[in-house]
PDB file of N, CA and C in Angstrom:
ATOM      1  N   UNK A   1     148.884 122.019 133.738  1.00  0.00           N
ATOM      2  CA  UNK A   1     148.483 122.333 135.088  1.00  0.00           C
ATOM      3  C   UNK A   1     147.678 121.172 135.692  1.00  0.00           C
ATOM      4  N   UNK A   2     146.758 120.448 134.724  1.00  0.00           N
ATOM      5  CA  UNK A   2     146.007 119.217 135.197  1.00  0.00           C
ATOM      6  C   UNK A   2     146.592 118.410 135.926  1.00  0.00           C
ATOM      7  N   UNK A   3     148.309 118.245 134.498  1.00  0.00           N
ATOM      8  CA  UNK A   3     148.709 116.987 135.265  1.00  0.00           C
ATOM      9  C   UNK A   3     149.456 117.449 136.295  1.00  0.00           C
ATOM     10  N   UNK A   4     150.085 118.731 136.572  1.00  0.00           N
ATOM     11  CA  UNK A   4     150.950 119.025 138.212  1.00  0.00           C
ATOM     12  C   UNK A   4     149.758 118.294 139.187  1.00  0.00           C
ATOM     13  N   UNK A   5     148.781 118.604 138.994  1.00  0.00           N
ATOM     14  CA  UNK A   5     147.672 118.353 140.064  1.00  0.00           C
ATOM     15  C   UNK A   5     147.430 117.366 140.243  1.00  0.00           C
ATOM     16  N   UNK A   6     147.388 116.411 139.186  1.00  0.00           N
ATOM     17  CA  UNK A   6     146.948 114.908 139.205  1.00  0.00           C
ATOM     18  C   UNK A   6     148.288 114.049 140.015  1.00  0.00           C
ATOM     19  N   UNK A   7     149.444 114.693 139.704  1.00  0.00           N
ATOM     20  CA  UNK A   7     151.043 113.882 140.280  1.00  0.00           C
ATOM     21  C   UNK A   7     151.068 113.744 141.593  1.00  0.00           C
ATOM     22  N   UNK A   8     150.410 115.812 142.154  1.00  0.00           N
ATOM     23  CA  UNK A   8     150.540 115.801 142.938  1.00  0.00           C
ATOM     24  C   UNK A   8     149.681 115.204 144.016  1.00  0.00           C
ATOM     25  N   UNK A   9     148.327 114.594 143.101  1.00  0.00           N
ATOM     26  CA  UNK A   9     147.356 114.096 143.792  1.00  0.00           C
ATOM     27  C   UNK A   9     147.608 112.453 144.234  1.00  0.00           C
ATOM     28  N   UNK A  10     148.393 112.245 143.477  1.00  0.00           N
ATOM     29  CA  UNK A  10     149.512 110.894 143.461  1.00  0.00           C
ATOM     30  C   UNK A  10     150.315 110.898 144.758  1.00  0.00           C
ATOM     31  N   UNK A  11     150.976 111.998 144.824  1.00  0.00           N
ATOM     32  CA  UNK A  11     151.758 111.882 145.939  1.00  0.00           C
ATOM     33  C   UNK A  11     151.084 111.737 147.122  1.00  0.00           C
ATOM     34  N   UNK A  12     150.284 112.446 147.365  1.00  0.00           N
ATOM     35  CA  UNK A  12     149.522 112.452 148.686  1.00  0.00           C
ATOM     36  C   UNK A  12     148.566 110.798 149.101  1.00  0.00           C
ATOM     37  N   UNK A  13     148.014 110.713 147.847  1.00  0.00           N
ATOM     38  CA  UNK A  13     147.141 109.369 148.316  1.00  0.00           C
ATOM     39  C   UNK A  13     148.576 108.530 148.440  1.00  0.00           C
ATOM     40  N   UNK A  14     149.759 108.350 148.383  1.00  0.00           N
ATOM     41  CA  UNK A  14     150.819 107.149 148.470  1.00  0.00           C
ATOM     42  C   UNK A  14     151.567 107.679 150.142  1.00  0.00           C
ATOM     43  N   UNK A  15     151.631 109.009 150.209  1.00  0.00           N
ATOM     44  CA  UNK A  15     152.018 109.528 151.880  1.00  0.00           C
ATOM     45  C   UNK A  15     150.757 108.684 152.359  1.00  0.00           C
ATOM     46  N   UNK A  16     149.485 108.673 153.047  1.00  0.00           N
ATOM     47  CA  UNK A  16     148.542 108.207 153.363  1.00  0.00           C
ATOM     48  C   UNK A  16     147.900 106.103 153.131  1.00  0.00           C
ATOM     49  N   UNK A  17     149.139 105.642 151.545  1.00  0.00           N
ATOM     50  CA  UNK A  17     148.807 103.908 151.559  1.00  0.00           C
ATOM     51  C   UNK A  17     150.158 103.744 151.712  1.00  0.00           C
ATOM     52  N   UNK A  18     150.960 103.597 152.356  1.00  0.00           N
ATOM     53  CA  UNK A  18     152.217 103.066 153.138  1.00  0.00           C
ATOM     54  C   UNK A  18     153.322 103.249 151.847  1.00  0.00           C
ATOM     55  N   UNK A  19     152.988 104.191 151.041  1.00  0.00           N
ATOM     56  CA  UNK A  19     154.255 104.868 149.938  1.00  0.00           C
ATOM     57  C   UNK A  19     154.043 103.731 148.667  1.00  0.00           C
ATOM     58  N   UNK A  20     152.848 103.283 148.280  1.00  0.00           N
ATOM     59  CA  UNK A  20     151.918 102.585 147.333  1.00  0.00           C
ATOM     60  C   UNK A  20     151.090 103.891 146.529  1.00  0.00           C
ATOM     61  N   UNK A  21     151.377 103.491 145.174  1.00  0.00           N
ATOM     62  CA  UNK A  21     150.268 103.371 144.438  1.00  0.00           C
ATOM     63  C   UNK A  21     148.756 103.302 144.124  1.00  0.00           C
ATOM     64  N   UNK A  22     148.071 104.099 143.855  1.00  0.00           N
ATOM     65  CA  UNK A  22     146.628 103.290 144.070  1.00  0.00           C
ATOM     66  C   UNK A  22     146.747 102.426 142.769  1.00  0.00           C
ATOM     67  N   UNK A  23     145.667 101.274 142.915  1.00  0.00           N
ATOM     68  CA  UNK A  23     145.396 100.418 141.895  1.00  0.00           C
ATOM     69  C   UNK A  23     144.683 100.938 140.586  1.00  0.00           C
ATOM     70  N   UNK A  24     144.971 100.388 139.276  1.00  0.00           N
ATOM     71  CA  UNK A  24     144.404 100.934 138.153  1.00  0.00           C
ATOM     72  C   UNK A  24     142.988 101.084 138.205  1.00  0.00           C
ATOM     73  N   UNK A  25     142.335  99.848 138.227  1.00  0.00           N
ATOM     74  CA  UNK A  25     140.957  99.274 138.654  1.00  0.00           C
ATOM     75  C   UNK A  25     140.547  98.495 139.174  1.00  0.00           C
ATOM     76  N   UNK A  26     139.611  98.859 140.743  1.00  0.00           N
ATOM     77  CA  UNK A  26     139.442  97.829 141.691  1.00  0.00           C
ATOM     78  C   UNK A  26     138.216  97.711 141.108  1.00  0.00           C
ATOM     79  N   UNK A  27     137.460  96.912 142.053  1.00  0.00           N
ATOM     80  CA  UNK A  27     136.128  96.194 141.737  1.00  0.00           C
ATOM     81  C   UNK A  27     135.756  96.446 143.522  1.00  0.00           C
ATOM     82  N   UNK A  28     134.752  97.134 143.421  1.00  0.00           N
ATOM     83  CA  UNK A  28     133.898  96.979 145.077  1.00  0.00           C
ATOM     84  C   UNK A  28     132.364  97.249 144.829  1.00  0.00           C
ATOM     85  N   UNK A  29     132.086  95.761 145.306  1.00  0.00           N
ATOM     86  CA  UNK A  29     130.525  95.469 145.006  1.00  0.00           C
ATOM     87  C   UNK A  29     130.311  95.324 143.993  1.00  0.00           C
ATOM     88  N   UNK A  30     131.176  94.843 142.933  1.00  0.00           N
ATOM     89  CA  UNK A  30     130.896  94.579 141.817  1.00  0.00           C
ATOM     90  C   UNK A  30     131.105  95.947 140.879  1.00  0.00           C
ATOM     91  N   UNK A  31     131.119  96.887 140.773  1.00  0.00           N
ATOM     92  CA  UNK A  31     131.182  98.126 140.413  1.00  0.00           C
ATOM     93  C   UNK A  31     132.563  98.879 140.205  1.00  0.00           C
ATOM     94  N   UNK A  32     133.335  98.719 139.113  1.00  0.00           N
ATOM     95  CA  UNK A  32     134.539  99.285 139.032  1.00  0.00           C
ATOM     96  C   UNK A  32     134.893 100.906 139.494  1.00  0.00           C
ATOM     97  N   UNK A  33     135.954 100.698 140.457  1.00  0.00           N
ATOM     98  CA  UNK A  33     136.447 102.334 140.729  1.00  0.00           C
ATOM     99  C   UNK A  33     137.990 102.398 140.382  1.00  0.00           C
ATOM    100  N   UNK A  34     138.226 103.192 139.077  1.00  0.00           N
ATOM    101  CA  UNK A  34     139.316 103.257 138.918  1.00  0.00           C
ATOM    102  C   UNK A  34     140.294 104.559 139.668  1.00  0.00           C
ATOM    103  N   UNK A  35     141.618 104.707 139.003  1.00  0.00           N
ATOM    104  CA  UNK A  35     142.480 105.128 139.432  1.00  0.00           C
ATOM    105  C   UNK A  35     141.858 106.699 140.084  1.00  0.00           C
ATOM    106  N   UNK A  36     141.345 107.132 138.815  1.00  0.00           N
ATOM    107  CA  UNK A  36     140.997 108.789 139.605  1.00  0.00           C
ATOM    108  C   UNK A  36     139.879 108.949 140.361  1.00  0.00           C
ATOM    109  N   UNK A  37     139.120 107.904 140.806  1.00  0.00           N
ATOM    110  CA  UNK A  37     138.570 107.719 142.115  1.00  0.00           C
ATOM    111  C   UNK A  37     138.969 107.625 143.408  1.00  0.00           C
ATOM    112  N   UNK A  38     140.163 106.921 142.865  1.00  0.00           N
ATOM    113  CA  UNK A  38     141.072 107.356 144.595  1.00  0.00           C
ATOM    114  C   UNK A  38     141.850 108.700 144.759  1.00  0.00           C
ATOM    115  N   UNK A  39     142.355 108.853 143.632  1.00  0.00           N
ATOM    116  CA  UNK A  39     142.852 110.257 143.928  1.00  0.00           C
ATOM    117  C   UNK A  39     141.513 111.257 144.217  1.00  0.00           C
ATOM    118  N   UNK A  40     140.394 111.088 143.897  1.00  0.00           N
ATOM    119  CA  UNK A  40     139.537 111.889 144.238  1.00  0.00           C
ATOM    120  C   UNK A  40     139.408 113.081 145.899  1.00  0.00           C
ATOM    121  N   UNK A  41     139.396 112.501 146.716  1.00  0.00           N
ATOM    122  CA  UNK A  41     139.499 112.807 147.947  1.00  0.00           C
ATOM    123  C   UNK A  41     141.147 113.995 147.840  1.00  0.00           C
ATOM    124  N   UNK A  42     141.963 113.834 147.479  1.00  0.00           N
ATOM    125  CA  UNK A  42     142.960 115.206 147.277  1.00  0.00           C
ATOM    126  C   UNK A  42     142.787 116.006 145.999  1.00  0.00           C
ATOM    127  N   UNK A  43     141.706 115.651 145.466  1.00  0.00           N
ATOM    128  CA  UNK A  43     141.917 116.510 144.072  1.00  0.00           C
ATOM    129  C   UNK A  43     140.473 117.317 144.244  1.00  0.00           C
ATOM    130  N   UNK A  44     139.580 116.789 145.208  1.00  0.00           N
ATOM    131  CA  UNK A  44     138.859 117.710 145.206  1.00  0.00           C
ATOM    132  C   UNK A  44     137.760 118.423 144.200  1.00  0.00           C
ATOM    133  N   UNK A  45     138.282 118.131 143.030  1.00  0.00           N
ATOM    134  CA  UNK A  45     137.079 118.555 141.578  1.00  0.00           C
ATOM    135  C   UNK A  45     137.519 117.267 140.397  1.00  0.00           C
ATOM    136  N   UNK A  46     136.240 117.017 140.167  1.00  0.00           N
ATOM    137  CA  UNK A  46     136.092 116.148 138.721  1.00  0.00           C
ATOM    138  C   UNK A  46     136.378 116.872 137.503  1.00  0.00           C
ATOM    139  N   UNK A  47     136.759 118.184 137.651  1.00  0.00           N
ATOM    140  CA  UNK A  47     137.122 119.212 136.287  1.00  0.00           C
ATOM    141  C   UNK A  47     138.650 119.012 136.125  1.00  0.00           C
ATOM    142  N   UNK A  48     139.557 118.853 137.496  1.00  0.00           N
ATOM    143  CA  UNK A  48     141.137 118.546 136.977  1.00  0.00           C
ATOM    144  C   UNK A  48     140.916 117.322 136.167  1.00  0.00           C
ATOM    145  N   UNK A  49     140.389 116.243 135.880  1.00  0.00           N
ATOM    146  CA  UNK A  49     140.316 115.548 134.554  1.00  0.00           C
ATOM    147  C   UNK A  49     139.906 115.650 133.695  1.00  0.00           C
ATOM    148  N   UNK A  50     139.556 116.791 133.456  1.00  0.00           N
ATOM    149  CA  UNK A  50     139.214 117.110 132.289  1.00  0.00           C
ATOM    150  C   UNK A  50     140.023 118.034 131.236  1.00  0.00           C
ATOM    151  N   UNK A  51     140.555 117.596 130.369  1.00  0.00           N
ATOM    152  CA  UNK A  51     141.166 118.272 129.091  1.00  0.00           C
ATOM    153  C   UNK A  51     140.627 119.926 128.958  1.00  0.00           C
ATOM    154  N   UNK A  52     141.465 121.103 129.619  1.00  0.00           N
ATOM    155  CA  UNK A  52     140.817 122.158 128.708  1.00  0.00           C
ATOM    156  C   UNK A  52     140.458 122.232 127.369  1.00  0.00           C
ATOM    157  N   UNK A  53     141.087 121.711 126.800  1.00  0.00           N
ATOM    158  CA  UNK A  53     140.706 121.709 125.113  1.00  0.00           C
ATOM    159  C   UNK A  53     140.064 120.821 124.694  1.00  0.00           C
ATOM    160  N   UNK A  54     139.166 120.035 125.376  1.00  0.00           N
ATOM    161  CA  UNK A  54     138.815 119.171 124.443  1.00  0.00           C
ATOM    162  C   UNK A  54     137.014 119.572 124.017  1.00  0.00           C
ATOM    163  N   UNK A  55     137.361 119.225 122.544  1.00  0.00           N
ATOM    164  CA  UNK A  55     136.569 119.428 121.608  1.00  0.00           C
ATOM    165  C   UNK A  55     135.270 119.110 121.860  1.00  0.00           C
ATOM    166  N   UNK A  56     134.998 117.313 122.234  1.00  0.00           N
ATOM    167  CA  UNK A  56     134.336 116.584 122.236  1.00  0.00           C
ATOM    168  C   UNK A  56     132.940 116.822 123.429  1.00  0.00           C
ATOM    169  N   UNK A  57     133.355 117.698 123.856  1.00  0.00           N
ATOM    170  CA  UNK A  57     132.607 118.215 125.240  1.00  0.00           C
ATOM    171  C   UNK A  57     132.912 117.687 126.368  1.00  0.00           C
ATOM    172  N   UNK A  58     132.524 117.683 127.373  1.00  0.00           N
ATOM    173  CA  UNK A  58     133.518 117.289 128.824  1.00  0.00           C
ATOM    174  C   UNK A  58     132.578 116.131 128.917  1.00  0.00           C
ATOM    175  N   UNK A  59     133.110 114.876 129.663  1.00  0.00           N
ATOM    176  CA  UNK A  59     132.891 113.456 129.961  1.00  0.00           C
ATOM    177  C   UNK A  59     132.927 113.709 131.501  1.00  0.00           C
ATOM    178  N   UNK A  60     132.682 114.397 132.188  1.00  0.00           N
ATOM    179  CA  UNK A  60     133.003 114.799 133.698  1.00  0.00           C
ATOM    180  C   UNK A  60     131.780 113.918 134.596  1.00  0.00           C
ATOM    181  N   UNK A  61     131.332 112.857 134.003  1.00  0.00           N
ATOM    182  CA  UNK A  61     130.159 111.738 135.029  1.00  0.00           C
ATOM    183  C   UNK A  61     130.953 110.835 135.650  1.00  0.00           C
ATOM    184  N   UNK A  62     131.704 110.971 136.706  1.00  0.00           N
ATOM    185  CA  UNK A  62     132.494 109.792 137.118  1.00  0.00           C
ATOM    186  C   UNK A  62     132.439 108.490 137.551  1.00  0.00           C
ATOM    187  N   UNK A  63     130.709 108.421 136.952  1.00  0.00           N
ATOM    188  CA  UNK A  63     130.332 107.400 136.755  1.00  0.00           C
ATOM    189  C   UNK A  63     130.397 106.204 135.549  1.00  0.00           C
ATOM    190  N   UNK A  64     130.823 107.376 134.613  1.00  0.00           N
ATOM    191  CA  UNK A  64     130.994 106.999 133.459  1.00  0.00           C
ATOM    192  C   UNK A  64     132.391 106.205 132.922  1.00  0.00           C
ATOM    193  N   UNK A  65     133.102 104.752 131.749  1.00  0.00           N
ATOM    194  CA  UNK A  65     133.682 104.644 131.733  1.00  0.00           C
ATOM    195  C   UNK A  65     134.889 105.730 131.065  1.00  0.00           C
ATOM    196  N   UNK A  66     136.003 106.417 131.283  1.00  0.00           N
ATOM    197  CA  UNK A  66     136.296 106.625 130.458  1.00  0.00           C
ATOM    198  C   UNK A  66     136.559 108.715 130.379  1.00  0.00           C
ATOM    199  N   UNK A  67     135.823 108.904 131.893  1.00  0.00           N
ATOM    200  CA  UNK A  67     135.235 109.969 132.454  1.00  0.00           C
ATOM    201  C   UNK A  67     136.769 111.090 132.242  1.00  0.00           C
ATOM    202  N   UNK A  68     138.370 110.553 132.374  1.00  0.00           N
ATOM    203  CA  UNK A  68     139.309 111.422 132.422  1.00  0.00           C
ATOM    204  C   UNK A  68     139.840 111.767 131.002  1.00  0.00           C
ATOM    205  N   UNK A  69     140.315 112.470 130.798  1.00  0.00           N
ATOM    206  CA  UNK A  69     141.322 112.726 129.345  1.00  0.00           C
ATOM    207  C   UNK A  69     142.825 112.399 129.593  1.00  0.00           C
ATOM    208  N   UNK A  70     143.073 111.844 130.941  1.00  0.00           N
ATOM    209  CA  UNK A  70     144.520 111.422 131.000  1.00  0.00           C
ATOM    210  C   UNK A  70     144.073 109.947 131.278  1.00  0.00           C
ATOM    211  N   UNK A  71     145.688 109.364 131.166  1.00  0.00           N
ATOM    212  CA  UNK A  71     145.722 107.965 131.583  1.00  0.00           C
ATOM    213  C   UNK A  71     146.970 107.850 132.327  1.00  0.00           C
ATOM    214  N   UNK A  72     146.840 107.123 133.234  1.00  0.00           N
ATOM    215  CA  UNK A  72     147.737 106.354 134.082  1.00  0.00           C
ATOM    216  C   UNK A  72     148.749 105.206 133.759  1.00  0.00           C
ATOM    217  N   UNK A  73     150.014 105.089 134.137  1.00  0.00           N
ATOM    218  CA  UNK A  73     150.670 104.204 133.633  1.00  0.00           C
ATOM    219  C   UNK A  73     150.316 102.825 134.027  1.00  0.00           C
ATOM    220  N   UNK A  74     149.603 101.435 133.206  1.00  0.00           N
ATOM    221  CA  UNK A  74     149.109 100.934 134.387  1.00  0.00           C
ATOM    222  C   UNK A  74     150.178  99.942 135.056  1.00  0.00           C
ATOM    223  N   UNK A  75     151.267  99.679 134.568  1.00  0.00           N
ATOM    224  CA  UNK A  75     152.536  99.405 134.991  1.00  0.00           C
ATOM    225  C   UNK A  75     152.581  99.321 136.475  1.00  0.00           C
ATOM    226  N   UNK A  76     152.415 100.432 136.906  1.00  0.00           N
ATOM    227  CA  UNK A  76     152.299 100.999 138.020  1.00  0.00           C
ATOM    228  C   UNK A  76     151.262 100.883 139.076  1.00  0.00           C
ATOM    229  N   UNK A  77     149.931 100.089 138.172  1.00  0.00           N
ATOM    230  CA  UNK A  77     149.109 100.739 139.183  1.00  0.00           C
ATOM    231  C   UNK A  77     148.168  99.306 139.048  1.00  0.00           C
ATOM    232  N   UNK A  78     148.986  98.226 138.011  1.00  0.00           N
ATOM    233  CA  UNK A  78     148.046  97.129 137.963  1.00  0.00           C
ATOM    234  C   UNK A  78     148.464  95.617 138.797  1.00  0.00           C
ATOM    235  N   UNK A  79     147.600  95.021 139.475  1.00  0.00           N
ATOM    236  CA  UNK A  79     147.866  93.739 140.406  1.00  0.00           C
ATOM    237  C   UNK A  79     148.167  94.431 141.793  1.00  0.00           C
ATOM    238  N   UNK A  80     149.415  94.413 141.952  1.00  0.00           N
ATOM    239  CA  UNK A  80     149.854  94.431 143.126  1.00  0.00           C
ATOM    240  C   UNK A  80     150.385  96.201 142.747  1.00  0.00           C
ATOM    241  N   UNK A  81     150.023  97.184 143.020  1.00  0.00           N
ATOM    242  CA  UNK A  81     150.553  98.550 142.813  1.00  0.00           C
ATOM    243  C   UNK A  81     151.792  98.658 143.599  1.00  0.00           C
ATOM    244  N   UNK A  82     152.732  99.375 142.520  1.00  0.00           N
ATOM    245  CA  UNK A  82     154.067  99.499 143.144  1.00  0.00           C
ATOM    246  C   UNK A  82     154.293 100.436 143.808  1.00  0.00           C
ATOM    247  N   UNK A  83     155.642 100.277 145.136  1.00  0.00           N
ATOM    248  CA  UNK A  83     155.985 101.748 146.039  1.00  0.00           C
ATOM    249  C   UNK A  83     156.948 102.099 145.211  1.00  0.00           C
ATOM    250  N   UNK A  84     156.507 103.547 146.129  1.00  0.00           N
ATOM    251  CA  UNK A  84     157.823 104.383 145.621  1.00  0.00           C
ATOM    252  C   UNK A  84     159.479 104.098 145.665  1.00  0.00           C
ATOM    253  N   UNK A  85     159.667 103.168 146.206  1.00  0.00           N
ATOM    254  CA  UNK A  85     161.026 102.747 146.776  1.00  0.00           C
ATOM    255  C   UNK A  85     161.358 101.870 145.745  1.00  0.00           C
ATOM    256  N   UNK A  86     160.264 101.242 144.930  1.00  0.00           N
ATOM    257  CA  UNK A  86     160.900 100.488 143.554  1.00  0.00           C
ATOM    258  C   UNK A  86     161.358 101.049 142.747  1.00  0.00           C
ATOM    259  N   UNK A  87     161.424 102.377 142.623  1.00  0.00           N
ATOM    260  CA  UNK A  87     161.794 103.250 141.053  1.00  0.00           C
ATOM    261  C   UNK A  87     163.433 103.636 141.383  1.00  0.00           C
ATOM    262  N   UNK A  88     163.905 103.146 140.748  1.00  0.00           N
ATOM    263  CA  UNK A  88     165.497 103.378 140.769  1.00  0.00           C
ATOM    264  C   UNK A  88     165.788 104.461 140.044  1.00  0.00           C
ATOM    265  N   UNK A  89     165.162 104.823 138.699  1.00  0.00           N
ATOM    266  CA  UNK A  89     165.142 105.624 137.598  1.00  0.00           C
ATOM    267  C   UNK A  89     163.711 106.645 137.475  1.00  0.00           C
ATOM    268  N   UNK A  90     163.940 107.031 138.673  1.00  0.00           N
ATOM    269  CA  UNK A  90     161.957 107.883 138.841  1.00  0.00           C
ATOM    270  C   UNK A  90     162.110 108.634 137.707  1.00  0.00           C
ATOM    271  N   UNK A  91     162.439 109.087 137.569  1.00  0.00           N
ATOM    272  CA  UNK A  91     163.056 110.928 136.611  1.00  0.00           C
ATOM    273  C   UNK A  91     162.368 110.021 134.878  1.00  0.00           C
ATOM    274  N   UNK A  92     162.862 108.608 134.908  1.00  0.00           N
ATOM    275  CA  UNK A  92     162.740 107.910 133.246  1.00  0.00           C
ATOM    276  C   UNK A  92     160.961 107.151 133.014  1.00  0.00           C
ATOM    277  N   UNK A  93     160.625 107.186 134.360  1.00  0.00           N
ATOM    278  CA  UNK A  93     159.446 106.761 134.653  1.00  0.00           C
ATOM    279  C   UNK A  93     157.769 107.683 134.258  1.00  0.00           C
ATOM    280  N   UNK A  94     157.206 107.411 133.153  1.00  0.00           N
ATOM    281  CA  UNK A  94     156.314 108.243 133.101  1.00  0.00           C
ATOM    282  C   UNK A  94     154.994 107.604 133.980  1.00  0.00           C
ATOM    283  N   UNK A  95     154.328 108.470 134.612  1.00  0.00           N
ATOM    284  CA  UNK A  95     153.501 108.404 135.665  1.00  0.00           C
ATOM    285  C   UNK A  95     151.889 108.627 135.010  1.00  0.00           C
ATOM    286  N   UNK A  96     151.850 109.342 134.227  1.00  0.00           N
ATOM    287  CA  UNK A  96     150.374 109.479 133.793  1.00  0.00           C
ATOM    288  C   UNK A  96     150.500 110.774 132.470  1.00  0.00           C
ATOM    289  N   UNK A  97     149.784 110.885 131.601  1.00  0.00           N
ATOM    290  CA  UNK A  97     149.831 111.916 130.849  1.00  0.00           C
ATOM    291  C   UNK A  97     148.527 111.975 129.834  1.00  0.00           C
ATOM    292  N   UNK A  98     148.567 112.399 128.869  1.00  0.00           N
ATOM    293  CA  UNK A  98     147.243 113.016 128.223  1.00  0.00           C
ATOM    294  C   UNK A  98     146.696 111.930 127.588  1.00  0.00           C
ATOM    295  N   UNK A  99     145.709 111.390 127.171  1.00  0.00           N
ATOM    296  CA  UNK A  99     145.104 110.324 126.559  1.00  0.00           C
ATOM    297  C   UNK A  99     143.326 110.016 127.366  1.00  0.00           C
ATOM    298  N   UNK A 100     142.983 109.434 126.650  1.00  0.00           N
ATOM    299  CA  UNK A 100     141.409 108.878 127.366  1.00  0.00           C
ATOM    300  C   UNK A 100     141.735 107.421 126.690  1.00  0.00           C
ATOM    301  N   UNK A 101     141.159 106.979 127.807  1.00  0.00           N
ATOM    302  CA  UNK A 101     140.715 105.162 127.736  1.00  0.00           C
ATOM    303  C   UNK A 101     139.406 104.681 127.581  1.00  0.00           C
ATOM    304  N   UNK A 102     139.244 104.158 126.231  1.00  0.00           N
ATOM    305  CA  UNK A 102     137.644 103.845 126.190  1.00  0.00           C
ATOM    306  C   UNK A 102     137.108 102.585 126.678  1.00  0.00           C
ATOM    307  N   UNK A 103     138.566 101.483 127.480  1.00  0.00           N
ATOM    308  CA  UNK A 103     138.164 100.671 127.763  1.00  0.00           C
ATOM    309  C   UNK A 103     139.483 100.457 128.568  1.00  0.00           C
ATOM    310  N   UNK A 104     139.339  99.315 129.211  1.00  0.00           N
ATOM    311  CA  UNK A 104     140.365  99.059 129.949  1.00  0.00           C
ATOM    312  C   UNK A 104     141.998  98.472 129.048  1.00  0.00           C
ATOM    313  N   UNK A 105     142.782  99.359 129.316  1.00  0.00           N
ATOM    314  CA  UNK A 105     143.527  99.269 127.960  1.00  0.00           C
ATOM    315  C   UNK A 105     144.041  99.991 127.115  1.00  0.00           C
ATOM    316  N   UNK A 106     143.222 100.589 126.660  1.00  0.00           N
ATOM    317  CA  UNK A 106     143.372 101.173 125.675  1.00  0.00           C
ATOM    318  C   UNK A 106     143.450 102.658 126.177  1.00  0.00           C
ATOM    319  N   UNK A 107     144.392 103.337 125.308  1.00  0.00           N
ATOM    320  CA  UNK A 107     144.712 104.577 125.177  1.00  0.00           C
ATOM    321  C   UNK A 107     144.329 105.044 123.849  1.00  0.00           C
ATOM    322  N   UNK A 108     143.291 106.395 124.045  1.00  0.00           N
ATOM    323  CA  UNK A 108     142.581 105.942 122.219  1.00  0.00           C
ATOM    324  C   UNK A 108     142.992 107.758 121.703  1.00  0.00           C
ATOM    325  N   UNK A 109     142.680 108.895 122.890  1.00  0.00           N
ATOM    326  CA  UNK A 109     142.639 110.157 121.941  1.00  0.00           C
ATOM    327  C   UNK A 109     142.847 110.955 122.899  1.00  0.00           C
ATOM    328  N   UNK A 110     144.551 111.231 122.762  1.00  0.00           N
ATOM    329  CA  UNK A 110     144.886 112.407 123.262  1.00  0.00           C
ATOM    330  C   UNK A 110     144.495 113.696 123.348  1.00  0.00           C
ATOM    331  N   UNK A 111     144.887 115.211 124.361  1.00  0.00           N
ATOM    332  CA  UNK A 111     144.192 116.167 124.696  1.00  0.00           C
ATOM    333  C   UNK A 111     145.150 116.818 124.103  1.00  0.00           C
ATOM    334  N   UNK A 112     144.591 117.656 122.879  1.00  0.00           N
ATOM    335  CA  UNK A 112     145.017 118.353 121.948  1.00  0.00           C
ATOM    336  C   UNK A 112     145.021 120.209 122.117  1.00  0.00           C
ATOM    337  N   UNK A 113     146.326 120.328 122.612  1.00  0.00           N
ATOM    338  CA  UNK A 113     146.951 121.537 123.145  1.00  0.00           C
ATOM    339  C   UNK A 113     147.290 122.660 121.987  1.00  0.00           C
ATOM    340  N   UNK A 114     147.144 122.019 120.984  1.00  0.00           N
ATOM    341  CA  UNK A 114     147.458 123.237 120.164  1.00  0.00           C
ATOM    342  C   UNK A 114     146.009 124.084 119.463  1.00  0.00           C
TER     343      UNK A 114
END
C-alpha cells in the first residue's frame, strides 16, 4: 500500500515538473533533500515511508539520512532526471521498492513482510 502511494506520489510531482522525475539528491544551501522530500507535498505524511513491519523502530526524522524503508531507482532520478516519454518498456522498469539506504548508494535492509 506504501508503495501504490509513493508511485502514485511520483506521478503527480512529474504532471506538475514538465513529465520529469524528481532528482535522487539535490543539495540547497548546502543541505541535502532527497527524493522523498519532493514527493512530500502529495504524500502528505512522513509515515507512508515507513515500513509497517519494521522491527528496528521507525526512522520517521526527515531530517535524518536514511529516514525511508524504500529506495528509488536512482537510474531514474540521478543527474539529469528522466521523463516519462523515455521509457519504451515502462511495465520492465522498476521505479522504487522496499530497501533503506544508509548512504548514498547503497541499498542495505529490506522491509520484511513476512
Amino acid at each position: 500500500s506504501n508503495l501504490k502511494q509513493i508511485g502514485l506520489g511520483f506521478m503527480q510531482y512529474t504532471q506538475d515538473y514538465d513529465e520529469r522525475f524528481p532528482k535522487d539528491v539535490t543539495n540547497v544551501a548546502g543541505a541535502p533533500i532527497g527524493w522523498a522530500d519532493s514527493l512530500q507535498p502529495y504524500l502528505k505524511s512522513t509515515q507512508i515511508f515507513q515500513c509497517p513491519s519494521e522491527t528496528a523502530g521507525p526512522n520517521s526524522n526527515p531530517s535524518n539520512l536514511g529516514y525511508t524503508d524504500y529506495f528509488y531507482n536512482g537510474d531514474i532520478g540521478a543527474n539529469t532526471p528522466r521523463a516519462l516519454s523515455e521509457f519504451q518498456n515502462s511495465a520492465l522498469t522498476i521505479l522504487a521498492g522496499d530497501a533503506t539506504s544508509g548512504s548514498a548508494g547503497s541499498r542495505t535492509r529490506g522491509c520484511d513482510y513476512s
